[in-house]
Protein backbone atom coordinates (compact mmCIF):
# COMPACT_ATOMS: atom_id res chain seq x y z
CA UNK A 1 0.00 0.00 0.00
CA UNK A 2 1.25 3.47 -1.29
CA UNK A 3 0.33 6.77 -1.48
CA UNK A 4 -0.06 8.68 -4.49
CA UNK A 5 -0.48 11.96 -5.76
CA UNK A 6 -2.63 12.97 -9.12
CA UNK A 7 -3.02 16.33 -10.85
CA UNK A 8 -3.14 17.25 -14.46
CA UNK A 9 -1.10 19.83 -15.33
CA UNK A 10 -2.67 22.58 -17.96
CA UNK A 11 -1.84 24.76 -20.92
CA UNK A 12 -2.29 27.71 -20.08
CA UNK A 13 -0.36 30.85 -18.75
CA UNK A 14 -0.02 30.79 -14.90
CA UNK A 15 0.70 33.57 -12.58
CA UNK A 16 2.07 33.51 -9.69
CA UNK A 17 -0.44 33.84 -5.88
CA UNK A 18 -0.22 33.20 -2.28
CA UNK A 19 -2.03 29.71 -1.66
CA UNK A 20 -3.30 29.16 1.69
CA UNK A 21 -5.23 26.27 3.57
CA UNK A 22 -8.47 27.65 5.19
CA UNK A 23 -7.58 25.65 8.61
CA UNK A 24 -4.14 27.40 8.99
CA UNK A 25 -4.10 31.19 7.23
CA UNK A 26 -0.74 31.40 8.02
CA UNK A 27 0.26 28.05 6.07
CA UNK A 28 1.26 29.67 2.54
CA UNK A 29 2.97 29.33 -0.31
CA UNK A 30 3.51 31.97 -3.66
CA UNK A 31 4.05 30.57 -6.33
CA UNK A 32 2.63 29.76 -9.95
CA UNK A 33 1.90 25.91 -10.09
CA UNK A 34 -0.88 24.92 -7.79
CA UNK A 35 0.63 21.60 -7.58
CA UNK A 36 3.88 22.82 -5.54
CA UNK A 37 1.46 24.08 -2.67
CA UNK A 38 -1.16 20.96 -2.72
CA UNK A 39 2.32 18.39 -2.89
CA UNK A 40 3.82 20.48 0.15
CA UNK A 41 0.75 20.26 2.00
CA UNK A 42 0.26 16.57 1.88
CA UNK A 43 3.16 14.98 0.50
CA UNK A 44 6.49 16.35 1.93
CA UNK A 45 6.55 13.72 4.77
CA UNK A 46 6.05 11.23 2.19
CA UNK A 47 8.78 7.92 1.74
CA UNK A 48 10.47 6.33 -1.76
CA UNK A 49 7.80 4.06 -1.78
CA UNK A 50 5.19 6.54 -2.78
CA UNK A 51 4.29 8.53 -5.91
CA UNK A 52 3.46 11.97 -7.20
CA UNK A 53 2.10 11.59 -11.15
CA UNK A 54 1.73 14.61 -13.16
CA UNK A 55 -0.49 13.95 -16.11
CA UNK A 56 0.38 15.78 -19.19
CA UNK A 57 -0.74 16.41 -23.13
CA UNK A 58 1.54 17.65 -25.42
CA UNK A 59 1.13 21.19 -25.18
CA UNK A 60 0.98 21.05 -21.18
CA UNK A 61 4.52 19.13 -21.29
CA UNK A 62 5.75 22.24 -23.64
CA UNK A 63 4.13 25.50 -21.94
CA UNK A 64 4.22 24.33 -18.29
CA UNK A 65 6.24 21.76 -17.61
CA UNK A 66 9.78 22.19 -19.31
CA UNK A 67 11.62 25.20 -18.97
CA UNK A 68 10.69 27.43 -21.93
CA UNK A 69 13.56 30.13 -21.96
CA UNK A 70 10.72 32.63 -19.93
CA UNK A 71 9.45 30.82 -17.00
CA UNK A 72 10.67 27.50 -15.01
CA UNK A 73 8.94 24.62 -15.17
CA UNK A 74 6.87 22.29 -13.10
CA UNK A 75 9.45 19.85 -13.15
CA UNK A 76 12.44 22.02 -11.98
CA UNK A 77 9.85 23.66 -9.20
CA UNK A 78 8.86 19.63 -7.77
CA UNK A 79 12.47 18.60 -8.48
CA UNK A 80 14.00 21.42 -5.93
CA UNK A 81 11.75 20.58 -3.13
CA UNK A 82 13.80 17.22 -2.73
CA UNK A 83 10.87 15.30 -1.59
CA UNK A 84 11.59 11.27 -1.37
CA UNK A 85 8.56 9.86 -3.62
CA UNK A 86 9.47 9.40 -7.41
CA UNK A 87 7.97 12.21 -9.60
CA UNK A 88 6.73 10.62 -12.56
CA UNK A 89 5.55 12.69 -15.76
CA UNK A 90 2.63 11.08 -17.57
CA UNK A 91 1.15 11.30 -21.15
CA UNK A 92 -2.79 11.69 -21.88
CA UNK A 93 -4.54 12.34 -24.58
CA UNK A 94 -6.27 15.89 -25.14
CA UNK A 95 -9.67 14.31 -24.82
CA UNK A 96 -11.16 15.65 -28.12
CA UNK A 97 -13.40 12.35 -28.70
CA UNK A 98 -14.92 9.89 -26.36
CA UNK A 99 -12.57 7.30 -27.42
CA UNK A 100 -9.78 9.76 -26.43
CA UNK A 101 -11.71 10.03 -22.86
CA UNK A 102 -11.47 6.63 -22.47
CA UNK A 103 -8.08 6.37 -22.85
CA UNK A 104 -7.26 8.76 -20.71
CA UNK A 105 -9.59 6.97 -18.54
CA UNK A 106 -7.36 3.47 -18.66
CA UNK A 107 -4.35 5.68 -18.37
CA UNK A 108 -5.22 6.61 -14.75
CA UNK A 109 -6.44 3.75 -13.80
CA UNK A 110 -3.38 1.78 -14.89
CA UNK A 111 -1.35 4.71 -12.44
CA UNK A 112 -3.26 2.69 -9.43
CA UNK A 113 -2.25 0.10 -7.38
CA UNK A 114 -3.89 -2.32 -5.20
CA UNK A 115 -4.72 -0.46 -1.87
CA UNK A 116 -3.18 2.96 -2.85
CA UNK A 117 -4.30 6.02 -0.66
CA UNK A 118 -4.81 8.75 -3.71
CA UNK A 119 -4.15 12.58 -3.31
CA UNK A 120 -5.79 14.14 -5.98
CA UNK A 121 -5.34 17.91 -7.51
CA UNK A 122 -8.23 18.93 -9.97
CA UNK A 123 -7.26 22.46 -10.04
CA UNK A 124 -6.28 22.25 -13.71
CA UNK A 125 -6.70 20.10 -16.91
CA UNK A 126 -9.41 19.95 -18.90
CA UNK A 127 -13.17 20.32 -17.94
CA UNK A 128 -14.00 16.60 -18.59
CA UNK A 129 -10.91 15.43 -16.20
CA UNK A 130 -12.54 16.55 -12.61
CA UNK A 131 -15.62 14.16 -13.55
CA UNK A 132 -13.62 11.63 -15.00
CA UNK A 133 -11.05 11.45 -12.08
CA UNK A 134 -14.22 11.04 -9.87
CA UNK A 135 -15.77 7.69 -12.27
CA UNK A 136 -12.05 6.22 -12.33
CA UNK A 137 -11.48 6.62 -8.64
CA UNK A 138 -15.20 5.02 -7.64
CA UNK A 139 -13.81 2.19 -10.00
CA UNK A 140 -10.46 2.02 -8.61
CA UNK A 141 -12.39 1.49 -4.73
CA UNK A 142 -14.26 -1.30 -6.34
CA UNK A 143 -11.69 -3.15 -7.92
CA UNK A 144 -8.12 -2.25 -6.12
CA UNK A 145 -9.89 -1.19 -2.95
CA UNK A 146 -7.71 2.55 -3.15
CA UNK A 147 -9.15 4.64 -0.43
CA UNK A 148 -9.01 8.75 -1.05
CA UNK A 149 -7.19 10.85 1.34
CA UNK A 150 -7.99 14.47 -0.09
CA UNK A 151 -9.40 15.87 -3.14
CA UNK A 152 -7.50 19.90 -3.84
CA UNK A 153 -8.93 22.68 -5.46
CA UNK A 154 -6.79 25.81 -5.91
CA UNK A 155 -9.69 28.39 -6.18
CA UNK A 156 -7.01 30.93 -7.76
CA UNK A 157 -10.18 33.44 -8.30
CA UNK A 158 -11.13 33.85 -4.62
CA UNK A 159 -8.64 35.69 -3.36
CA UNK A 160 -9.13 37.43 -0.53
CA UNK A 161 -6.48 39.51 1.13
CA UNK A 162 -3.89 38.47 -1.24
CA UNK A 163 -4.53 34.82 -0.28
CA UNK A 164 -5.92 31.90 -2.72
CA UNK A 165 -7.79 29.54 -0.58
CA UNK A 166 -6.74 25.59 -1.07
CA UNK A 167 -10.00 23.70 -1.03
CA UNK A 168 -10.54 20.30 0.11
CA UNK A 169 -13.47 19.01 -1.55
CA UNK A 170 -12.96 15.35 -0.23
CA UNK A 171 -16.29 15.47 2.09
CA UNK A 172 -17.88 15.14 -1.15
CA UNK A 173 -16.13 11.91 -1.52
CA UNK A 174 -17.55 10.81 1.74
CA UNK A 175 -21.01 11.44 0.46
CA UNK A 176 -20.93 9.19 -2.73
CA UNK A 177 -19.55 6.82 -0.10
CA UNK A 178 -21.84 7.10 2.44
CA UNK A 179 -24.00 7.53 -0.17
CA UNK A 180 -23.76 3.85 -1.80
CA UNK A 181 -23.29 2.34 2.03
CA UNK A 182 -26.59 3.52 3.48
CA UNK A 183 -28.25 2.23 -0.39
CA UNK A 184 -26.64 -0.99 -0.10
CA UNK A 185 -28.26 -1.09 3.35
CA UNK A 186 -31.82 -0.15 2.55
CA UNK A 187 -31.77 -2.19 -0.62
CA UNK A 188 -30.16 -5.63 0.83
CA UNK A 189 -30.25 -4.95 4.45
CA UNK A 190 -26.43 -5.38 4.25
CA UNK A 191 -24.56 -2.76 7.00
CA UNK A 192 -21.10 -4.09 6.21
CA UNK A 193 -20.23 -1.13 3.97
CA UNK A 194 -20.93 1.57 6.47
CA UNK A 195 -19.35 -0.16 9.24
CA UNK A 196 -16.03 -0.15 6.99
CA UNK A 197 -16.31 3.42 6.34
CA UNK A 198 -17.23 4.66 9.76
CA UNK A 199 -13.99 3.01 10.58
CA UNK A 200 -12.22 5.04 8.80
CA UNK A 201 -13.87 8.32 8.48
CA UNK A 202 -16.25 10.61 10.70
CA UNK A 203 -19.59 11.87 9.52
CA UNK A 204 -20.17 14.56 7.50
CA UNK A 205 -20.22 18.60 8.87
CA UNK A 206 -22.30 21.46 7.15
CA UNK A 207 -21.36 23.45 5.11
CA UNK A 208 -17.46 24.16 4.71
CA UNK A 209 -15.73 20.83 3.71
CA UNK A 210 -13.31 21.19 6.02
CA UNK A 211 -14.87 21.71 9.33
CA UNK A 212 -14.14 19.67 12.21
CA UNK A 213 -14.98 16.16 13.00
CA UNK A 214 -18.32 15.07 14.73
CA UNK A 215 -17.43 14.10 18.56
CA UNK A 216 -15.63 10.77 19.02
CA UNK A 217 -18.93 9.26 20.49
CA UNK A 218 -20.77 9.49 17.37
CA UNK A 219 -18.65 8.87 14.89
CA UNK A 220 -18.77 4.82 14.41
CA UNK A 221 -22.51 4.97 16.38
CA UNK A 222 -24.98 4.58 13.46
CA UNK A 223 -23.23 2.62 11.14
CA UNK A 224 -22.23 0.05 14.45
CA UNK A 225 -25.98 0.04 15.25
CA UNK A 226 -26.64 -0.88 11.31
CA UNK A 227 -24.44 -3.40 11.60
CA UNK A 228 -25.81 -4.43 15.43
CA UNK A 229 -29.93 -4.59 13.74
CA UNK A 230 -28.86 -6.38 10.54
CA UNK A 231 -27.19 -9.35 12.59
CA UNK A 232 -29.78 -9.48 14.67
CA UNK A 233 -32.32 -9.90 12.28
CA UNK A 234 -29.89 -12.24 9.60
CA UNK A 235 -29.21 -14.46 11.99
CA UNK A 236 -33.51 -14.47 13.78
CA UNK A 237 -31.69 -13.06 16.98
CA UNK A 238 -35.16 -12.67 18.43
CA UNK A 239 -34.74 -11.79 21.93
CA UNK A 240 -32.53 -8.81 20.83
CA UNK A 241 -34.95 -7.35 17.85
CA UNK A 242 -36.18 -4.90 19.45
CA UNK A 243 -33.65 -3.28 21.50
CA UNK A 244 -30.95 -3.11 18.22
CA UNK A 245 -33.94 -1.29 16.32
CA UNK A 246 -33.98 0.98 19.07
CA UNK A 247 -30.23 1.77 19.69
CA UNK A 248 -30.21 2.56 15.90
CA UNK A 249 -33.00 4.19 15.56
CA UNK A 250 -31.50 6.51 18.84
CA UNK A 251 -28.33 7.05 16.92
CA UNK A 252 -29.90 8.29 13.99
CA UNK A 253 -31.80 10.92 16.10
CA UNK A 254 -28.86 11.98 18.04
CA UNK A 255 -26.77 11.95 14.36
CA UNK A 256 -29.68 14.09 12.87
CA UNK A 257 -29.61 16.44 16.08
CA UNK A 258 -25.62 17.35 15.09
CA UNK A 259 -24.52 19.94 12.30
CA UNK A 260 -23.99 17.85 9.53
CA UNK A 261 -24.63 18.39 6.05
CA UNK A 262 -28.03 18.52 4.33
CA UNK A 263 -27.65 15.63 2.07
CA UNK A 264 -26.36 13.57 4.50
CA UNK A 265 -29.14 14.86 6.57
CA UNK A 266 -31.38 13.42 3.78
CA UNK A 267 -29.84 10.13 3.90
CA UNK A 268 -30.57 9.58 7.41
CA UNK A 269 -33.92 10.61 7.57
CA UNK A 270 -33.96 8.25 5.00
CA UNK A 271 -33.42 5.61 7.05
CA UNK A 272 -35.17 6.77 9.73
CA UNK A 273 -38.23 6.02 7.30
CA UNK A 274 -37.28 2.89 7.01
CA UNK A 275 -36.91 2.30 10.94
CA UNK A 276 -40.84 3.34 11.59
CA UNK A 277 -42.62 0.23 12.27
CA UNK A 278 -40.11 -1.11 15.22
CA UNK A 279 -42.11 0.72 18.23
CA UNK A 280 -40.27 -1.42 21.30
CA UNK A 281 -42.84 -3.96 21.19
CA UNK A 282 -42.02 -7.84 21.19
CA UNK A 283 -44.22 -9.09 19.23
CA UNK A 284 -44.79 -5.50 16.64
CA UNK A 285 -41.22 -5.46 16.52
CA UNK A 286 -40.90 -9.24 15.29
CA UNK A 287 -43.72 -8.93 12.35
CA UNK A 288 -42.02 -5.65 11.81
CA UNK A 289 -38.30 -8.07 11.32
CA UNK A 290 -40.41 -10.44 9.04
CA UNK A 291 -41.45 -7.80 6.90
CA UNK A 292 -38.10 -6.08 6.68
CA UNK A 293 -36.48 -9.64 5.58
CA UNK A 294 -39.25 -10.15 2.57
CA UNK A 295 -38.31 -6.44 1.44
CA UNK A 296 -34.49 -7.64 1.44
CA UNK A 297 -34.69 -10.94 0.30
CA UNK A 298 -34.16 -12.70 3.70
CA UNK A 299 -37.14 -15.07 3.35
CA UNK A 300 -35.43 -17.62 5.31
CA UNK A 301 -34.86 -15.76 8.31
CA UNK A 302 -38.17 -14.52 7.55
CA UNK A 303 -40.42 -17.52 8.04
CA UNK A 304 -38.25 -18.17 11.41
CA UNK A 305 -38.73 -14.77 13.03
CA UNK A 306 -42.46 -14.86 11.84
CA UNK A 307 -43.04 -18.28 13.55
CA UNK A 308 -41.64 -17.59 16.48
CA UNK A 309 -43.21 -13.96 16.88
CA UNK A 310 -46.79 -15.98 16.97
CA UNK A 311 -45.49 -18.12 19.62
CA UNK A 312 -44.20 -15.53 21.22
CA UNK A 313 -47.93 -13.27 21.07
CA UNK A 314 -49.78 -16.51 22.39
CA UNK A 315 -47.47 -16.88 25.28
CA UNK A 316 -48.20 -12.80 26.42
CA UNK A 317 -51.95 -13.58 25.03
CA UNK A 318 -51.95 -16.34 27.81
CA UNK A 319 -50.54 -13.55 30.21
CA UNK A 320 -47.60 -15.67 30.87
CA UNK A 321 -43.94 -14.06 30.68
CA UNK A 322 -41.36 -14.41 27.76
CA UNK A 323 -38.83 -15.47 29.39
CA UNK A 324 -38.32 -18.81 29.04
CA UNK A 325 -37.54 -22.58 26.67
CA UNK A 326 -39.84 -24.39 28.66
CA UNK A 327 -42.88 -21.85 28.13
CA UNK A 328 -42.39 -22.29 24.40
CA UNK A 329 -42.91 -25.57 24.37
CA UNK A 330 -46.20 -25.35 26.41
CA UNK A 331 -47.67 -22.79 24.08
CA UNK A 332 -46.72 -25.22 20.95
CA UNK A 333 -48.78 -28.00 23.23
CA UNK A 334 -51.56 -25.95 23.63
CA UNK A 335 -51.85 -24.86 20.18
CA UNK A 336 -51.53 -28.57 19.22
CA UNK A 337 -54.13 -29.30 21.88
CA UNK A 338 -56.51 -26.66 21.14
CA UNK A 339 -56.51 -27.32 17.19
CA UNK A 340 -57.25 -31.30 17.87
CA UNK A 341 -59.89 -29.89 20.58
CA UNK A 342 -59.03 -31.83 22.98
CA UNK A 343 -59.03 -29.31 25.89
CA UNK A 344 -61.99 -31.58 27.52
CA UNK A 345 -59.49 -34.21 27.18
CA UNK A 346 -56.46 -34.12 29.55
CA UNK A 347 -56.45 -37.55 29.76
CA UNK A 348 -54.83 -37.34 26.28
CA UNK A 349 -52.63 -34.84 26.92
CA UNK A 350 -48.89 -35.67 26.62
CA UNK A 351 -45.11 -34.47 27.52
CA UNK A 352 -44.97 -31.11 29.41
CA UNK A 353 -49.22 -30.59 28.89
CA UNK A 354 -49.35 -33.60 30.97
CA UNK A 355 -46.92 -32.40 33.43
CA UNK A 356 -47.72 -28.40 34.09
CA UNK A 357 -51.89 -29.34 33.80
CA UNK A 358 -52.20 -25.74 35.59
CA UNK A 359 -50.04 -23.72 32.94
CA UNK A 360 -51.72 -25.46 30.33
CA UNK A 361 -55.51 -24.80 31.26
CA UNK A 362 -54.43 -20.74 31.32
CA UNK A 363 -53.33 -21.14 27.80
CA UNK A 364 -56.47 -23.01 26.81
CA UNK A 365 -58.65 -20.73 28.89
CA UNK A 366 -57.14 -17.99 26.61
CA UNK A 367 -57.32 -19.61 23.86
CA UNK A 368 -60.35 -17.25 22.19
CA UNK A 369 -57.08 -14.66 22.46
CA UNK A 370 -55.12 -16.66 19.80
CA UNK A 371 -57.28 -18.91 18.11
CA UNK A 372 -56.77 -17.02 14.66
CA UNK A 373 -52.68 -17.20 15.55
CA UNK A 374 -53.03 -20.63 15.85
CA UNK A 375 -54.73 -21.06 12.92
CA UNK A 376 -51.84 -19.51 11.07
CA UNK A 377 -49.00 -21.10 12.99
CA UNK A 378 -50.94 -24.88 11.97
CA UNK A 379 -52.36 -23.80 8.89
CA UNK A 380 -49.23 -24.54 6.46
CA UNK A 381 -46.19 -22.12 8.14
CA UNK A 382 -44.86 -24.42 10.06
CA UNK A 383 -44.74 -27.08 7.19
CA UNK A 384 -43.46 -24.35 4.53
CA UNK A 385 -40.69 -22.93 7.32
CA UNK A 386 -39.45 -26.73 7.58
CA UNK A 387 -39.13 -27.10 3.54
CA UNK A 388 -37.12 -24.08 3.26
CA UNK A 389 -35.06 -25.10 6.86
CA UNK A 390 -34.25 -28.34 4.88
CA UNK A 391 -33.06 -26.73 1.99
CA UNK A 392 -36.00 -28.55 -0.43
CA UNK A 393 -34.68 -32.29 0.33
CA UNK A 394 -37.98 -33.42 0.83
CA UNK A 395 -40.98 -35.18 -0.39
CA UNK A 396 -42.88 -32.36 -2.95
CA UNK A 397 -40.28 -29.40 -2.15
CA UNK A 398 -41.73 -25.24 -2.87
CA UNK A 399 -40.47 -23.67 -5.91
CA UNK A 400 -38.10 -20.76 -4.46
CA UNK A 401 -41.08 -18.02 -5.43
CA UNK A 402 -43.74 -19.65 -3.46
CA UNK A 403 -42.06 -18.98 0.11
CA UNK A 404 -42.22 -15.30 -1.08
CA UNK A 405 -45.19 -15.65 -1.58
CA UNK A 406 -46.11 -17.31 1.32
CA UNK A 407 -44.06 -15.27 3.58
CA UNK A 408 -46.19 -12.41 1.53
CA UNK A 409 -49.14 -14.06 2.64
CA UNK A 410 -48.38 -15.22 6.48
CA UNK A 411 -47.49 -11.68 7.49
CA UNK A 412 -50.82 -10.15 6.21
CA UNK A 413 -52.78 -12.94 7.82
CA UNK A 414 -50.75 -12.35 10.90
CA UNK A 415 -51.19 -8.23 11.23
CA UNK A 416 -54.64 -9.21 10.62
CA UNK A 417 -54.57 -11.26 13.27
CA UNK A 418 -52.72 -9.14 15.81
CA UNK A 419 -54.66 -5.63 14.90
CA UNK A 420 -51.86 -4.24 13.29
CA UNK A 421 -52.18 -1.46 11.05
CA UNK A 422 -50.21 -1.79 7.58
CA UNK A 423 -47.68 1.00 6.33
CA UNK A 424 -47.61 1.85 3.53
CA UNK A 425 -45.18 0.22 1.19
C-alpha cells in the first residue's frame, strides 16, 4: 500500500499567488503551479515508496512543464523541493473524442495500485478530467480497494487579502460513499459497507468541507448500530430485535440532532423512514423483522422470526412471561391441543401438557385470544418454514417463489390477526 499523488497539469499561462489552507491562514505558499502548494501540504513527509504523477498532453509538457527560456517549469519547481517519492511525468490524450476520454480513462487507472491512498489535484486540466477522475477513482475502490485521502482545489479566483484559498473538496467523496453504504443497506439490508467506512472516516459537517470532525462518540454509532440490527435480524436473533432497532433508531436521532450536512441529513432521515414500524414492542417489533427480511430478500430468516413472533404473542396472550424454553414448548402444546380440541381431554394430553396441567388450562382458557394465531402457525407455516429449513430435500419441495409468496401471505394474515395497522409500502 502506497500513497499517491494525481493532478493534471494545464496549458495555459499561470501567474504567480499566495495559496493558503483555510484551517491554517498562516500556512502559505507563492508561487505559480498549484501543484507545488497541494504536494507540500500533503506529501512532503512522504517515503520512496510513494508517488506523485503529473499527467500531461503535449502542449501542457511544452508550456508548463519544461523550462521554456521565460518561466521554469513544473518539473524544476517539484524537483527542488527534494521530496523522497518518485515524480513521474505522464502522457494523456487531449480528450477531443470519447474514445480519447477513455483512454485517458485506462491511463489513470493503470497509475493505481492495489490499496493505494490517492491525493488528488483537480485544479487544472481539462473540464471533462474533474468528472472523469471522480468515475475512475469510484472504480479504482471497487476493484483495487484505493481509499481517497484528499481531493484539492486551488480556487485561484477567490482571493481574498492576497490569499488563494486551497479547497478540500474530499467530504464530497464521503457522500458518494456514504451515499452507496446507506443504499446498499436499505436495498439488501447489508450494514457491512458503512461499518467499513465509519472506521475510517467521521460523519459529514455542514457546510465548509473542512470543518471539524463530529465528537468521538458518534462517529462509528450509526453505522455500528446498522451493523448491530442487521445481525440481529440475519441471523432471527429474536430476543434482541427490538432493542438493536432501538439503539439505531437513537443514533440516527442523536446523528440528525448534530450539524452535519443537508444531504447527508437526507440520507438519514432516510433511514429513519425505514426504521418506523419497530415501536419497542415484542411481538410489533418481530412482524415488523419479518417484513423487513421479505423487502431484502431474507425469506429464510423470515419464516423463522415470523413463527416464532406468533409463539411468542400466544405466550403474552396467555398472560404468561417471555422469558423462558420451557414456556415455548407449552404454548406449541396448547396450540396442538386446542386445534385437535381436545381441551376436555387431559387424559390425552402428553409431555410437558401432561406435566404443568395448571399452565396449560391458562393457555387453553385464553385460547379465544389466539385462536386465529393458531390457525396460522398450523395452517401450512410451520410445514413451509421446515421445507425451506431443509433446503428442499424433501418429499414435494416449494419452488423458491412460493415462500415469497407465502411469507407475503403469512405476514398479512398475521397483522390481521394481531390488529396491526399496515404501512404503507
Amino acid at each position: 500500500m502506497a500513497r499517491v499523488y494525481i493532478s493534471a497539469l494545464g496549458a495555459g499561462k499561470y501567474h504567480a499567488t499566495t495559496y493558503c489552507t483555510p484551517q491554517n491562514e498562516s500556512d502559505t505558499i507563492s508561487t505559480r503551479f498549484i501543484q507545488e502548494a497541494t504536494v507540500l501540504l500533503d506529501c512532503k513527509n512522504w517515503s520512496e515508496s510513494d508517488r506523485i504523477l503529473l499527467l500531461l498532453t503535449s502542449k501542457a509538457r511544452e508550456v508548463n512543464w519544461n523550462d521554456n527560456g521565460e518561466t521554469e517549469g513544473l518539473r524544476n519547481v517539484l524537483n527542488k523541493l527534494k521530496l523522497k517519492p518518485h515524480i513521474h511525468d505522464v502522457d494523456i490524450t487531449s480528450g477531443g473524442s470519447k474514445d480519447d476520454i477513455w483512454e485517458a480513462f485506462d491511463t489513470i487507472y493503470n497509475l493505481l495500485n492495489e490499496g493505494d491512498e490517492v491525493t488528488v489535484d483537480i485544479t487544472h486540466g481539462f473540464r471533462y478530467l474533474p468528472l472523469l477522475m471522480v468515475v475512475v477513482l469510484n472504480y479504482a475502490k471497487a476493484t483495487k480497494h484505493i481509499s481517497i485521502r484528499n481531493i484539492f482545489y486551488g480556487n485561484y479566483e477567490a482571493q481574498k487579502d492576497g490569499c488563494s484559498p486551497i479547497l478540500d473538496l474530499s467530504s464530497f467523496d464521503h457522500l458518494l460513499d456514504w451515499t452507496g453504504a446507506l443504499d446498499q443497506f436499505l436495498t439488501s439490508g447489508d450494514a457491512s459497507r458503512a461499518s467499513a467506512l465509519a472506521k475510517r472516516r467521521t460523519l459529514l459537517q455542514s457546510e465548509s468541507v473542512d470543518s471539524p470532525d463530529t465528537p468521538a462518540d458518534s462517529r462509528e454509532a450509526i453505522a455500528e448500530s446498522m451493523l448491530e440490527f442487521t445481525r440481529a435480524i440475519s441471523t432471527c436473533r429474536g430476543p434482541q430485535l427490538s432493542e438493536a432497532a432501538k439503539h439505531l433508531k437513537t443514533n440516527i436521532a442523536a446523528g440528525l440532532r448534530l450539524d452535519l450536512s443537508p444531504p447527508f441529513q437526507e440520507l438519514l432521515k432516510l433511514l429513519d423512514d425505514r426504521l418506523v414500524d419497530f415501536q419497542g414492542d415484542t411481538v410489533h417489533d418481530g412482524i415488523a423483522a419479518a417484513k423487513w427480511c421479505l423487502q431484502h430478500n431474507l425469506i429464510q430468516q423470515g419464516l423463522t422470526i415470523l413463527t416464532e413472533t406468533l409463539t411468542c404473542s400466544i405466550i403474552e396472550r396467555s398472560g404468561i412471561p417471555l422469558d423462558s424454553f420451557e414456556q415455548r414448548q407449552l404454548a406449541s402444546s396448547a396450540i396442538h391441543i386446542g386445534v385437535c380440541k381436545l381441551q376436555n381431554k387431559p387424559d390425552k394430553w402428553r409431555g410437558d401438557a401432561k406435566k404443568q396441567p395448571e399452565i396449560m388450562r391458562q393457555y387453553l382458557d385464553n385460547s379465544s385470544e389466539w385462536r386465529a394465531i393458531a390457525k396460522i402457525l398450523y395452517g401450512n407455516l410451520a410445514n413451509v418454514r421446515n421445507d425451506i429449513d431443509h433446503a428442499g430435500w424433501r418429499a414435494d419441495p416449494k419452488a423458491a417463489q412460493d415462500f415469497i409468496n407465502d411469507l407475503t401471505t403469512y405476514i398479512e394474515s398475521a397483522e390481521e390477526a394481531l390488529g396491526i395497522h399496515r404501512t404503507q409500502e
